[in-house]
PDB file of N, CA and C in Angstrom:
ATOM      1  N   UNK A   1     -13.528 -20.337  -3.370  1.00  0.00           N
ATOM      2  CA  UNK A   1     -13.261 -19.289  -4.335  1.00  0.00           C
ATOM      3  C   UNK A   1     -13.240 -17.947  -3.621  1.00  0.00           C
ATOM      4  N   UNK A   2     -12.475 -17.322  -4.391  1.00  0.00           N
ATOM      5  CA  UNK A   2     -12.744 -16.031  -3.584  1.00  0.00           C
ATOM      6  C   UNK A   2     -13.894 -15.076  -3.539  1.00  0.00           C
ATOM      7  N   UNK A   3     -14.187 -14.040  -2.978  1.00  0.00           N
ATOM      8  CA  UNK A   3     -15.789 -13.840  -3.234  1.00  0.00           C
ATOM      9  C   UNK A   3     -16.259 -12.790  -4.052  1.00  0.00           C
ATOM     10  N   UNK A   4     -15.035 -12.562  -5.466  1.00  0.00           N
ATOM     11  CA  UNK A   4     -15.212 -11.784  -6.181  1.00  0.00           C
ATOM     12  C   UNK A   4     -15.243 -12.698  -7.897  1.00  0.00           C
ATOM     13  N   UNK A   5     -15.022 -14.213  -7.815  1.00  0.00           N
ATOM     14  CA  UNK A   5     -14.846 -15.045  -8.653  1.00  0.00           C
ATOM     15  C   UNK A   5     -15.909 -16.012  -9.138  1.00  0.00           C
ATOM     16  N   UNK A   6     -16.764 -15.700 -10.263  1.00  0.00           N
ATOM     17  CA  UNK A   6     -17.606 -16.547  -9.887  1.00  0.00           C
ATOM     18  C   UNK A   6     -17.511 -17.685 -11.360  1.00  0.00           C
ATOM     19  N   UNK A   7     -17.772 -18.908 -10.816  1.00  0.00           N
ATOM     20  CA  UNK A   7     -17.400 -20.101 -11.793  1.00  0.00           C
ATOM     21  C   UNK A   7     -18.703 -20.855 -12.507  1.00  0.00           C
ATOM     22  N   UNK A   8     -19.059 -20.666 -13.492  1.00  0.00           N
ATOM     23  CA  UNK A   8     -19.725 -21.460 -14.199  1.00  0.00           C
ATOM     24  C   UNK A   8     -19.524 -22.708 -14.828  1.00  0.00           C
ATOM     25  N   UNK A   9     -19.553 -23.705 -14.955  1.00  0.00           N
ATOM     26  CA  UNK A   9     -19.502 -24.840 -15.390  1.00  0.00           C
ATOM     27  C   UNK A   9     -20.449 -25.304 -16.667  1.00  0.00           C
ATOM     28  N   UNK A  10     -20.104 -25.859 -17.636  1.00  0.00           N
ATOM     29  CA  UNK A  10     -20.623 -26.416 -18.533  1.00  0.00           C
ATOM     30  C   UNK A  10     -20.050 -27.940 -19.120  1.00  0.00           C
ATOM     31  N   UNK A  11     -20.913 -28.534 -19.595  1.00  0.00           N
ATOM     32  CA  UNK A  11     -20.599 -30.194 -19.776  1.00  0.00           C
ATOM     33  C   UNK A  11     -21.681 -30.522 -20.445  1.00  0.00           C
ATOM     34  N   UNK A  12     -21.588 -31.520 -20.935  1.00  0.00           N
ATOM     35  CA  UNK A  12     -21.903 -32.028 -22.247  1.00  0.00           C
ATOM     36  C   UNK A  12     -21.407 -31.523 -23.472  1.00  0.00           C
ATOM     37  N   UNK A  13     -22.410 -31.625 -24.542  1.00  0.00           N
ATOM     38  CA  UNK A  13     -22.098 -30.318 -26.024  1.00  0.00           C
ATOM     39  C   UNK A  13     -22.261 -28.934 -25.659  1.00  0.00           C
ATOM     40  N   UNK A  14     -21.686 -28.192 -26.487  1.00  0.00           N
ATOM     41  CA  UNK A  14     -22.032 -27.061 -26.592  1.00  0.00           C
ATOM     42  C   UNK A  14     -21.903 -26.844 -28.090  1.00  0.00           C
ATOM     43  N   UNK A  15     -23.142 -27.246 -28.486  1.00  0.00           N
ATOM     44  CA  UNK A  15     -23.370 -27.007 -29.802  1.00  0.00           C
ATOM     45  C   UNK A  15     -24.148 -25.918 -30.305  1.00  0.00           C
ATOM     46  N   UNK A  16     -24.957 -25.770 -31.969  1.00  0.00           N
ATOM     47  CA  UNK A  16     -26.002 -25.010 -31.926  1.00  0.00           C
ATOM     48  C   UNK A  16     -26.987 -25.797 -31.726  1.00  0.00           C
ATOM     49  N   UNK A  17     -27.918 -24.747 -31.045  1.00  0.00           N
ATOM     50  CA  UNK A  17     -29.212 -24.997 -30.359  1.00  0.00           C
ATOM     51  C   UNK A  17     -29.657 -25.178 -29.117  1.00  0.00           C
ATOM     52  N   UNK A  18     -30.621 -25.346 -28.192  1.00  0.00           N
ATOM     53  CA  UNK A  18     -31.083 -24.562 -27.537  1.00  0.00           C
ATOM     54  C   UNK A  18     -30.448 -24.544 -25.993  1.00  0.00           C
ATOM     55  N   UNK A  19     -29.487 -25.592 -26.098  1.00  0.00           N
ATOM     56  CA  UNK A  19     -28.369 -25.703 -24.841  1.00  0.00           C
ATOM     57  C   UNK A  19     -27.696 -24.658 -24.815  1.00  0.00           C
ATOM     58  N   UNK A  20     -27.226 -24.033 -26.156  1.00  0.00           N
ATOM     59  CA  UNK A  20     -26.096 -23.401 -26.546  1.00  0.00           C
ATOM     60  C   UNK A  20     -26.776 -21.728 -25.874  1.00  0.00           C
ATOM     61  N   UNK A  21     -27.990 -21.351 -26.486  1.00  0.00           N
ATOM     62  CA  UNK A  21     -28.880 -19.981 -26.014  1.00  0.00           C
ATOM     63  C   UNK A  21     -29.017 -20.339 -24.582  1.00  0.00           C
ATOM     64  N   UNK A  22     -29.312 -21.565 -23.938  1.00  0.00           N
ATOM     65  CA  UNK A  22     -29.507 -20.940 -22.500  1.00  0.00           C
ATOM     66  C   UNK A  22     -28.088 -20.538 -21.981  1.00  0.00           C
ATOM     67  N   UNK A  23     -26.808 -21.558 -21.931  1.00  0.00           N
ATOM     68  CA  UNK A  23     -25.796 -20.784 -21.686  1.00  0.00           C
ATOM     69  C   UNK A  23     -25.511 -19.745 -21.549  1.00  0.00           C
ATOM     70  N   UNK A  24     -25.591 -19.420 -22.844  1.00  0.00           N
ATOM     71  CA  UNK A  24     -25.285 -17.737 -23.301  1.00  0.00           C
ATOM     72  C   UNK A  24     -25.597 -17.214 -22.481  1.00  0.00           C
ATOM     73  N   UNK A  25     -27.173 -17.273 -22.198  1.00  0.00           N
ATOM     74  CA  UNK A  25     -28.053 -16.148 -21.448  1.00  0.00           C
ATOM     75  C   UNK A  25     -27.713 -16.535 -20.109  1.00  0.00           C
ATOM     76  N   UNK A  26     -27.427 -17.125 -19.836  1.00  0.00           N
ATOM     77  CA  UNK A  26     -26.892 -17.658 -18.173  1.00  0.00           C
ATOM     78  C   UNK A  26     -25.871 -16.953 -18.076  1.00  0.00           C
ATOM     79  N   UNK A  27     -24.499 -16.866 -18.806  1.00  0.00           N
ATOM     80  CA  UNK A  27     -23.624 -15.845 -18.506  1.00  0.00           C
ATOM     81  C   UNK A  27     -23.105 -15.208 -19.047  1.00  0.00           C
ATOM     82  N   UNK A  28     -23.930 -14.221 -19.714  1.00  0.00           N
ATOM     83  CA  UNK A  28     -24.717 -13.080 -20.326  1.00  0.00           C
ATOM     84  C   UNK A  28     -25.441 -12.420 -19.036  1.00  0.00           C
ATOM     85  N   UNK A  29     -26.208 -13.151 -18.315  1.00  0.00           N
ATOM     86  CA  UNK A  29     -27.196 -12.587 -17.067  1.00  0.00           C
ATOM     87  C   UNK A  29     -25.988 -12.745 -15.661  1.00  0.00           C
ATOM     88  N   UNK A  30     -24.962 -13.213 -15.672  1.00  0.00           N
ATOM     89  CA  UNK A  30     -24.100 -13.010 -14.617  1.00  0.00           C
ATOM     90  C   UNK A  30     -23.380 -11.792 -15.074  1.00  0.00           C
ATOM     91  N   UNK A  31     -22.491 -11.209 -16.379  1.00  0.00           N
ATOM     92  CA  UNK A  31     -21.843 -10.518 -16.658  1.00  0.00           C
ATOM     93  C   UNK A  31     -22.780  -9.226 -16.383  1.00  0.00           C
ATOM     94  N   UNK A  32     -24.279  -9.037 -16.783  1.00  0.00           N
ATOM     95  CA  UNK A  32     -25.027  -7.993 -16.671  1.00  0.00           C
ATOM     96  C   UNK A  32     -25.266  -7.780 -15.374  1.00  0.00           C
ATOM     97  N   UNK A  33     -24.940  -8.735 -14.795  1.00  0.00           N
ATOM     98  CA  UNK A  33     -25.756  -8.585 -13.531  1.00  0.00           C
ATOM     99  C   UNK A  33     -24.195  -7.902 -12.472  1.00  0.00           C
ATOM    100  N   UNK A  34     -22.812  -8.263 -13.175  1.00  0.00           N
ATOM    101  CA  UNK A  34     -22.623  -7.713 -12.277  1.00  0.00           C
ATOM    102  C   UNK A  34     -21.194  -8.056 -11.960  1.00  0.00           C
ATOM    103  N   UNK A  35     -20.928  -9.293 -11.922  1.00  0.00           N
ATOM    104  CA  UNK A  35     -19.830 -10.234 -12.552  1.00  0.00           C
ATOM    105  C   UNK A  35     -18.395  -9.722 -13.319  1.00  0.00           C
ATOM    106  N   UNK A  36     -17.427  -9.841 -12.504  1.00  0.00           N
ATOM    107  CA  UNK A  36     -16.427  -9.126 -13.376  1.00  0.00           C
ATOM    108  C   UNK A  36     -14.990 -10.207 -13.353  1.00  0.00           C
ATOM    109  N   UNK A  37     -15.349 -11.405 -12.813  1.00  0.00           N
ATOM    110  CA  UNK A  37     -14.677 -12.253 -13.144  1.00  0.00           C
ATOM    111  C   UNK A  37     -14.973 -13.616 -13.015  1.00  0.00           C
ATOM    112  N   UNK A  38     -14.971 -14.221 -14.203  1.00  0.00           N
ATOM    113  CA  UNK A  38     -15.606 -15.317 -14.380  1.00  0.00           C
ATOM    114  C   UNK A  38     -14.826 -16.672 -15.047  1.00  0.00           C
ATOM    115  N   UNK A  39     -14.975 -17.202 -14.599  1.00  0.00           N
ATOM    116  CA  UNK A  39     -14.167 -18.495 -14.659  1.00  0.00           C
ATOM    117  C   UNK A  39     -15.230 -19.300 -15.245  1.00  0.00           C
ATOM    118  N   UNK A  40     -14.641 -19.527 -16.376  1.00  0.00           N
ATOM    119  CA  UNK A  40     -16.151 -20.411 -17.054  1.00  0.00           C
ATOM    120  C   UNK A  40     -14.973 -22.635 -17.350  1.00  0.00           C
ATOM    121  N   UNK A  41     -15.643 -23.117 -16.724  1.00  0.00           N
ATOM    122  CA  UNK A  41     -15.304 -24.301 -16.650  1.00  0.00           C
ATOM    123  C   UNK A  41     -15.695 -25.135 -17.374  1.00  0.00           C
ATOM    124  N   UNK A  42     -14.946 -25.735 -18.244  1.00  0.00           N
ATOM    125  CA  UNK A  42     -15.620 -26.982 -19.316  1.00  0.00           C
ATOM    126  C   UNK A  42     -14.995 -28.334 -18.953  1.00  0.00           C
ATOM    127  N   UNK A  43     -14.802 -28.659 -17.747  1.00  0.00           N
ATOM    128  CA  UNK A  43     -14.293 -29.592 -17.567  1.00  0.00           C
ATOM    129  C   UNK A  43     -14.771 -31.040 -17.716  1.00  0.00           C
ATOM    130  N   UNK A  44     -15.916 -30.513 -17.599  1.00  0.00           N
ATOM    131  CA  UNK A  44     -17.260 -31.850 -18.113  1.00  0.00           C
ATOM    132  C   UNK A  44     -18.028 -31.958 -19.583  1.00  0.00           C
ATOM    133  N   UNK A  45     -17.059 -31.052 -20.514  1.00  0.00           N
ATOM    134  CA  UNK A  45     -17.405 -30.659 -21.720  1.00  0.00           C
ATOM    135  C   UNK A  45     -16.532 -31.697 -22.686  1.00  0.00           C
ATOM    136  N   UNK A  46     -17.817 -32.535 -23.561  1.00  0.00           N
ATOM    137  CA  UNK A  46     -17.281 -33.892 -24.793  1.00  0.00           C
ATOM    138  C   UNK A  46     -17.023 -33.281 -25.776  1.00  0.00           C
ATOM    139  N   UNK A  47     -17.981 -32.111 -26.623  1.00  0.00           N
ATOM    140  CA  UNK A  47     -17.494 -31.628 -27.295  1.00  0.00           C
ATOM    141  C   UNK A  47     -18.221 -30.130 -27.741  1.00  0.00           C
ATOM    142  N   UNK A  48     -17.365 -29.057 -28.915  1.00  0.00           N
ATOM    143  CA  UNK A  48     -18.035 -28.163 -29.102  1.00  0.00           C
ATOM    144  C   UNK A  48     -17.707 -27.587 -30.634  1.00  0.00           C
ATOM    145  N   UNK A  49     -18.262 -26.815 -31.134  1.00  0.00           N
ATOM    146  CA  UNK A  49     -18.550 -26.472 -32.374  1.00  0.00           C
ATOM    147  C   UNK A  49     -17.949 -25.307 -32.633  1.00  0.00           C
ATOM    148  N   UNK A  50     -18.391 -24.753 -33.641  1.00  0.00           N
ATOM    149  CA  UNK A  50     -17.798 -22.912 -33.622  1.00  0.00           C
ATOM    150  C   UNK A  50     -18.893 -21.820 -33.352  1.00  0.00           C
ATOM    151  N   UNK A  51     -20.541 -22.697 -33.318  1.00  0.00           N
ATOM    152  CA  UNK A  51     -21.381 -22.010 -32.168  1.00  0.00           C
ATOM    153  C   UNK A  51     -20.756 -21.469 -30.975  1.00  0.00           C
ATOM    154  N   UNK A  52     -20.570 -22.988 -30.259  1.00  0.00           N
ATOM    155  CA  UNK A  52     -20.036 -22.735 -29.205  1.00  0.00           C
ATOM    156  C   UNK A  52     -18.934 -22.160 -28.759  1.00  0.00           C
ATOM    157  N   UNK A  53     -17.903 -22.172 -30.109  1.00  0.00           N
ATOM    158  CA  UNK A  53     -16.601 -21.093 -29.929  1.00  0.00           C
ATOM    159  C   UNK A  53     -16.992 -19.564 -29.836  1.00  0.00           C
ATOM    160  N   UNK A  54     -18.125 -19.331 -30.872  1.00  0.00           N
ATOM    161  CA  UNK A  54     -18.369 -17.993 -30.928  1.00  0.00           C
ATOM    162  C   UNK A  54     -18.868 -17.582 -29.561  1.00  0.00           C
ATOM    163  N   UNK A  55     -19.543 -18.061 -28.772  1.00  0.00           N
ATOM    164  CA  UNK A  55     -20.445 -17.770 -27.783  1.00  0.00           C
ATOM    165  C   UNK A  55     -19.235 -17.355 -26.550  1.00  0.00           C
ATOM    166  N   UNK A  56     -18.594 -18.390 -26.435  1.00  0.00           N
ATOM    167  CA  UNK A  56     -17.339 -17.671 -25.437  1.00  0.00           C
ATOM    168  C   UNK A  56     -16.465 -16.822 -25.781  1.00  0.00           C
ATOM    169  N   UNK A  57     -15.996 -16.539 -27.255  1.00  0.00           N
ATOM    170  CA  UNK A  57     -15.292 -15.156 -27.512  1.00  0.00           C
ATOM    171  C   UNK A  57     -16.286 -13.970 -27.509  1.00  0.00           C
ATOM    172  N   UNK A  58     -17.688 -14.352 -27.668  1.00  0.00           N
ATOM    173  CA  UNK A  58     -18.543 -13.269 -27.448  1.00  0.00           C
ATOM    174  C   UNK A  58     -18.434 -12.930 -26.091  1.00  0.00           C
ATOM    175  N   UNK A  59     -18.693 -13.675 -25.231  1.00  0.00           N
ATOM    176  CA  UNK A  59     -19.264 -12.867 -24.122  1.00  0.00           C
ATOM    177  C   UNK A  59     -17.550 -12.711 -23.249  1.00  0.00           C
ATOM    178  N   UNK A  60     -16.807 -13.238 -24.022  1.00  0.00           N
ATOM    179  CA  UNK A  60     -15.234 -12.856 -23.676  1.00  0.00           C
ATOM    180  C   UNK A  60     -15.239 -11.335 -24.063  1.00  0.00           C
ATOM    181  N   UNK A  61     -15.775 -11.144 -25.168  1.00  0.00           N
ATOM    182  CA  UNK A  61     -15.482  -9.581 -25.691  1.00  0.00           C
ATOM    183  C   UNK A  61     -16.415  -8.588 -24.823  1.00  0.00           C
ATOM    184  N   UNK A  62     -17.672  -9.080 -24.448  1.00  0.00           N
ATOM    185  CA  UNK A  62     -18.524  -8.426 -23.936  1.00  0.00           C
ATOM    186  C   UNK A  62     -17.997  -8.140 -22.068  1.00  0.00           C
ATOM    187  N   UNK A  63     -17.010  -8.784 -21.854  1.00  0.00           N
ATOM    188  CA  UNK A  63     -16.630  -8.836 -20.384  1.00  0.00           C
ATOM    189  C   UNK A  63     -15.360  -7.333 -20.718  1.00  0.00           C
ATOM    190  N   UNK A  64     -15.247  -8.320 -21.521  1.00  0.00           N
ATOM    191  CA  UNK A  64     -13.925  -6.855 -21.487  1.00  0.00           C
ATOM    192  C   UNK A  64     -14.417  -5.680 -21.482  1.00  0.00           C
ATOM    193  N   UNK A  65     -15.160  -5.243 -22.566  1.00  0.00           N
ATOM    194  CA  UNK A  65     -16.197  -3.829 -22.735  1.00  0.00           C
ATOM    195  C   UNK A  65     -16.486  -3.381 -21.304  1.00  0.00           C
ATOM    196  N   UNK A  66     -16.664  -3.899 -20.476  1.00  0.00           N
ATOM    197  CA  UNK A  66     -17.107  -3.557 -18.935  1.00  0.00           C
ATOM    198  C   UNK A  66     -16.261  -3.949 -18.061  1.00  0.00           C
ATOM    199  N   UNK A  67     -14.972  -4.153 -18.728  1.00  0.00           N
ATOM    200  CA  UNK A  67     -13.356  -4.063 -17.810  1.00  0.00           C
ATOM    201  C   UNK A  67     -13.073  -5.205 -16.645  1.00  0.00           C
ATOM    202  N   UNK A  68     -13.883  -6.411 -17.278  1.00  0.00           N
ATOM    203  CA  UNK A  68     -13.932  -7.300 -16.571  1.00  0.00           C
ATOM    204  C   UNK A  68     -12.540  -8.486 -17.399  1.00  0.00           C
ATOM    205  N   UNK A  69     -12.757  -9.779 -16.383  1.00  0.00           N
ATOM    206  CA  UNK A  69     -12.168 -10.670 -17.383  1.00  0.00           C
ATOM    207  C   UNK A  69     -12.944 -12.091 -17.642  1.00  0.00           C
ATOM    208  N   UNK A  70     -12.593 -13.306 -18.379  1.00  0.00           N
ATOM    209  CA  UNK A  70     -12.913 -14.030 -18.621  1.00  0.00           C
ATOM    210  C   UNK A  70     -11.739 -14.920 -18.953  1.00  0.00           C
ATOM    211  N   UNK A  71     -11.698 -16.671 -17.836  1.00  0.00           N
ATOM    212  CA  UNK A  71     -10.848 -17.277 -17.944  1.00  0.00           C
ATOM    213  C   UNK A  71     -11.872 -18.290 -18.376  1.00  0.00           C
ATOM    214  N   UNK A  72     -10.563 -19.775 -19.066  1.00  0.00           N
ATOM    215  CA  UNK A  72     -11.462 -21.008 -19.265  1.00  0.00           C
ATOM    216  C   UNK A  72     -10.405 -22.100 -18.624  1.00  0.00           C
ATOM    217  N   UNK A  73     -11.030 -23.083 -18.021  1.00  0.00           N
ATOM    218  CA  UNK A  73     -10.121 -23.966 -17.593  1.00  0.00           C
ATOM    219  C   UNK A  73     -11.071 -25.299 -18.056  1.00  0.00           C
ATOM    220  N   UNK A  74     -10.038 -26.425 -17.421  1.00  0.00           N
ATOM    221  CA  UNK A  74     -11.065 -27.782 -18.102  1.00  0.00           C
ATOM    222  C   UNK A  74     -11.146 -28.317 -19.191  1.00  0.00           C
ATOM    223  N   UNK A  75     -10.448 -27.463 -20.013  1.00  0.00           N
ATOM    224  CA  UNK A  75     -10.646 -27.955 -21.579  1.00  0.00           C
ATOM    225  C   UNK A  75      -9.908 -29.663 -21.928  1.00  0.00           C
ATOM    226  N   UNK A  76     -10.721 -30.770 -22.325  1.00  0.00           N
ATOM    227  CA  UNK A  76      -9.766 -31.680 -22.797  1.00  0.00           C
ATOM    228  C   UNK A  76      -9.956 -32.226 -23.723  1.00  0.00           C
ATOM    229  N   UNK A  77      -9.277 -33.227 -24.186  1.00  0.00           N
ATOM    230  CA  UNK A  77      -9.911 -34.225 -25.393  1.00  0.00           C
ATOM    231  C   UNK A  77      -9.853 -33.224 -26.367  1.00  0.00           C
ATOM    232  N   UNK A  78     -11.670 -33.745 -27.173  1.00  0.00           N
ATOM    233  CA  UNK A  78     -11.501 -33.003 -28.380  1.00  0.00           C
ATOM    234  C   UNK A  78     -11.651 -31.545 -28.284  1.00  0.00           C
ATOM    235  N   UNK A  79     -12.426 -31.211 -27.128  1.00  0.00           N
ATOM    236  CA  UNK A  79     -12.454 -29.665 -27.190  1.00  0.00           C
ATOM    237  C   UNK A  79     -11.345 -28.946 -27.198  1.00  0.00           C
ATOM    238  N   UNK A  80     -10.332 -29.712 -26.386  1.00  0.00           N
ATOM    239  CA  UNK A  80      -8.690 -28.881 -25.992  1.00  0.00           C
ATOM    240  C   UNK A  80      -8.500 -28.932 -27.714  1.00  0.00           C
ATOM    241  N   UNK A  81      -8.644 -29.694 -28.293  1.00  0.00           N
ATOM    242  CA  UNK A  81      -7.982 -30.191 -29.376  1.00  0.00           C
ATOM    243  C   UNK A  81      -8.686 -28.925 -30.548  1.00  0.00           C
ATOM    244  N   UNK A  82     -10.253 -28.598 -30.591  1.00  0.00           N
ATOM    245  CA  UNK A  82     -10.539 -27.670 -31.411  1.00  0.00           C
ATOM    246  C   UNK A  82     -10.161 -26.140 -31.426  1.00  0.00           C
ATOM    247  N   UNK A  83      -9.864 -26.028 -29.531  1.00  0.00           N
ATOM    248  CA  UNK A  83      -9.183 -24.998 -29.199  1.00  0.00           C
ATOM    249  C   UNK A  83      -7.873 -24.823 -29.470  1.00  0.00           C
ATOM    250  N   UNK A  84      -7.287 -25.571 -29.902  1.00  0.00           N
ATOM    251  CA  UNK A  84      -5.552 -25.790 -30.269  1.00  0.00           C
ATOM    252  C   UNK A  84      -5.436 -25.412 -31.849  1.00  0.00           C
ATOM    253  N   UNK A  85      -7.274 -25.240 -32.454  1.00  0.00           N
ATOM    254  CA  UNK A  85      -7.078 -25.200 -34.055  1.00  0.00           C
ATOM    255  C   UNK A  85      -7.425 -23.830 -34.305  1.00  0.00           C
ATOM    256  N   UNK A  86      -8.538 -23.445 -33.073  1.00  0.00           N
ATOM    257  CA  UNK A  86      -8.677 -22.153 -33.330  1.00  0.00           C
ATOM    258  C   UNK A  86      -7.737 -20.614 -32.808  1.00  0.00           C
ATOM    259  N   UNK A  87      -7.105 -21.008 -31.890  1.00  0.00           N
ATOM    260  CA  UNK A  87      -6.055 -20.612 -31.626  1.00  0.00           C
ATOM    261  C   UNK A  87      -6.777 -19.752 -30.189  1.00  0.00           C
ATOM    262  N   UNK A  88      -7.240 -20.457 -29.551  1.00  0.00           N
ATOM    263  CA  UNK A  88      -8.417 -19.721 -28.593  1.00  0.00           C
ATOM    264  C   UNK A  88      -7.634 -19.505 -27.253  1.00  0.00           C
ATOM    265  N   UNK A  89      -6.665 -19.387 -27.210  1.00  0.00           N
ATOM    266  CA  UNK A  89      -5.567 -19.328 -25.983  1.00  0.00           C
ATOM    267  C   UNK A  89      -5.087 -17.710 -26.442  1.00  0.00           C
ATOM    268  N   UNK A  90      -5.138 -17.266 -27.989  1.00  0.00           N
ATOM    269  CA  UNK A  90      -5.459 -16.140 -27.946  1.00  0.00           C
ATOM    270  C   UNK A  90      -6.438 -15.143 -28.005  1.00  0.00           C
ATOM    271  N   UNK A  91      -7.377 -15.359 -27.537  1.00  0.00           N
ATOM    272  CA  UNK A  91      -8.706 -14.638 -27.390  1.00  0.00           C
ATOM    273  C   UNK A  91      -9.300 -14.661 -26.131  1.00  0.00           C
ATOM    274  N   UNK A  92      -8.922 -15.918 -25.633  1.00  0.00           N
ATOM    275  CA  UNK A  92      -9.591 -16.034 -23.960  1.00  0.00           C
ATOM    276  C   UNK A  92      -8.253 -16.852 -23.083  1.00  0.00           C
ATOM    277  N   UNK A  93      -7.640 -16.144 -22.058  1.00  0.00           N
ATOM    278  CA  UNK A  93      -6.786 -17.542 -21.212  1.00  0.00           C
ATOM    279  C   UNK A  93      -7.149 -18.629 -21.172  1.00  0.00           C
ATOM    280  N   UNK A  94      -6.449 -19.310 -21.755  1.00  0.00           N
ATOM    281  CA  UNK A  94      -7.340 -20.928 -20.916  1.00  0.00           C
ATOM    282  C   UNK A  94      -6.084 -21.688 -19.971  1.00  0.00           C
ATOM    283  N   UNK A  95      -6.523 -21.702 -18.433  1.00  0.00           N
ATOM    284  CA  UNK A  95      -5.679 -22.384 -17.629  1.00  0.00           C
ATOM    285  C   UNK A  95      -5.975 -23.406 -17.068  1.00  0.00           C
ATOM    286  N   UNK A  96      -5.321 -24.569 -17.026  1.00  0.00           N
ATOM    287  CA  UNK A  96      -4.992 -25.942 -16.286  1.00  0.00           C
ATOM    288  C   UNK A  96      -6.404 -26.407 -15.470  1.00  0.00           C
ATOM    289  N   UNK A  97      -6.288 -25.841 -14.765  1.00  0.00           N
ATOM    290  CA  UNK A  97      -7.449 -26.237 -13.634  1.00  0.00           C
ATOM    291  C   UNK A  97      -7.766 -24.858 -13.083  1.00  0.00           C
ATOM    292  N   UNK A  98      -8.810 -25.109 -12.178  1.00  0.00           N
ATOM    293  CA  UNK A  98      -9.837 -23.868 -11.068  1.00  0.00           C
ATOM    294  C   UNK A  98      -8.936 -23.552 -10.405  1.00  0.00           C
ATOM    295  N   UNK A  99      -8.120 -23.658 -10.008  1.00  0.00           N
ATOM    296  CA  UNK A  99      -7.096 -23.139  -9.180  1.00  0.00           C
ATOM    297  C   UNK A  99      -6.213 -22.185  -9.620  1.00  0.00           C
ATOM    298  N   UNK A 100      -5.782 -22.558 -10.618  1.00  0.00           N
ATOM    299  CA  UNK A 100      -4.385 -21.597 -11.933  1.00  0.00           C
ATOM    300  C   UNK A 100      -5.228 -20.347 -12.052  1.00  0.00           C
ATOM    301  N   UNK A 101      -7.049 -20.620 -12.751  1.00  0.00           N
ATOM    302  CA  UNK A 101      -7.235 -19.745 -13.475  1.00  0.00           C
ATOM    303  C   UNK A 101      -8.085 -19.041 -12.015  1.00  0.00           C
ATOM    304  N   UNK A 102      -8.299 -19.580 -11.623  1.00  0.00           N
ATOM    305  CA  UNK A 102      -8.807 -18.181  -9.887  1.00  0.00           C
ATOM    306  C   UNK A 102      -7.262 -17.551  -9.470  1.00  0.00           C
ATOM    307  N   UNK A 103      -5.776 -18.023  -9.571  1.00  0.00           N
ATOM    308  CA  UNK A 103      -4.615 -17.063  -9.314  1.00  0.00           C
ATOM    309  C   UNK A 103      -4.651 -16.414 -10.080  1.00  0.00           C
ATOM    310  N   UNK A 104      -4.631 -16.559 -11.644  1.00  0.00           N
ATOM    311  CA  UNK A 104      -4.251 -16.027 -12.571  1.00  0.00           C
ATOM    312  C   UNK A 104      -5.006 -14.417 -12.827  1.00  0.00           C
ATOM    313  N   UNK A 105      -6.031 -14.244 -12.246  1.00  0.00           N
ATOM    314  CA  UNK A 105      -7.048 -13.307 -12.752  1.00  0.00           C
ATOM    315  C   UNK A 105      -5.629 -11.955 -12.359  1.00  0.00           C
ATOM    316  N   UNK A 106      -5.596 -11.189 -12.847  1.00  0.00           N
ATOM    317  CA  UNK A 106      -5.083  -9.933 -12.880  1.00  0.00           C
ATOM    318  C   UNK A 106      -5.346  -9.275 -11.748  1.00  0.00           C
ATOM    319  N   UNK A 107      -4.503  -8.309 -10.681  1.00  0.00           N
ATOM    320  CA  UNK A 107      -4.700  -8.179  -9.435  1.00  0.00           C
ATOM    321  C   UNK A 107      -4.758  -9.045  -8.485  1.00  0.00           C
ATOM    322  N   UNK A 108      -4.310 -10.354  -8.514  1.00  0.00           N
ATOM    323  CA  UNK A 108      -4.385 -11.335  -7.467  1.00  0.00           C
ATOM    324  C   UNK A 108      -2.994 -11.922  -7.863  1.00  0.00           C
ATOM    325  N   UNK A 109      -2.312 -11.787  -6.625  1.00  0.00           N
ATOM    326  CA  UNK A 109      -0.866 -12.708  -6.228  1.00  0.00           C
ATOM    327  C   UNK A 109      -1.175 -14.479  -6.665  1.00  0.00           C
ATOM    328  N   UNK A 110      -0.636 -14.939  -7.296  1.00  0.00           N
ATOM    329  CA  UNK A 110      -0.296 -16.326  -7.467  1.00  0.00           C
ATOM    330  C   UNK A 110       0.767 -16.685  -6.478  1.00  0.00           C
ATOM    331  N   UNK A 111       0.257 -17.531  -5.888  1.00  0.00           N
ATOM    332  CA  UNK A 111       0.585 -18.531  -4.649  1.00  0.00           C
ATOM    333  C   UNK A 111       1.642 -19.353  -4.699  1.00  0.00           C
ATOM    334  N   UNK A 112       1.072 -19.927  -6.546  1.00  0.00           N
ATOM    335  CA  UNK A 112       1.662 -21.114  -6.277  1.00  0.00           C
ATOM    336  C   UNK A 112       3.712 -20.775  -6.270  1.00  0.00           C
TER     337      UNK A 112
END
């Protein structure tokens, strides 16, 4: 990755409750800390809720406020599928794989 990109990963649920708050605060505490582009990965993610929707347009909104960005890649199955209902391709990018969404960030040449 490059050394301005940093990637979080999540898998399993992301439901409500107490999986869902440490997340948050996990990158919640990267964005505060400093973080201005973040690639959040659900590639190991079965399924998620509208907890868990809210939590990434939150801290999607909260990245922006501090002129950062926020990509999602990984999405499949049913999650791609709840994201296809909520229309979450407009609120946060969501690209293909770690690769698309580390070109894609704004200010960086795409390769491919």
């Amino acid at each position: 990755m490059e050394p301005d990109i940093a990637v979080f990963e999540i898998s399993g649920r992301l439901n409500l409750g107490n999986m869902l708050q440490s997340v948050e605060s996990s990158i919640r505490g990267m964005i505060d800390g400093g973080v201005r582009k973040l690639v959040i990965d659900l590639t190991g993610l079965t399924a998620i809720d509208s907890s868990g929707i809210g939590m990434l347009v939150s801290c999607g909104g909260r990245m922006d406020q501090l002129g950062g960005q926020v990509r999602v890649t990984g999405a499949q199955g049913p999650v791609a599928k709840v994201f296809e209902m909520v229309h979450m391709s407009r609120i946060i990018p969501i690209d293909a794989d770690l690769a698309a969404a580390c070109g894609n960030f704004s200010g960086h040449a795409n390769s491919a």
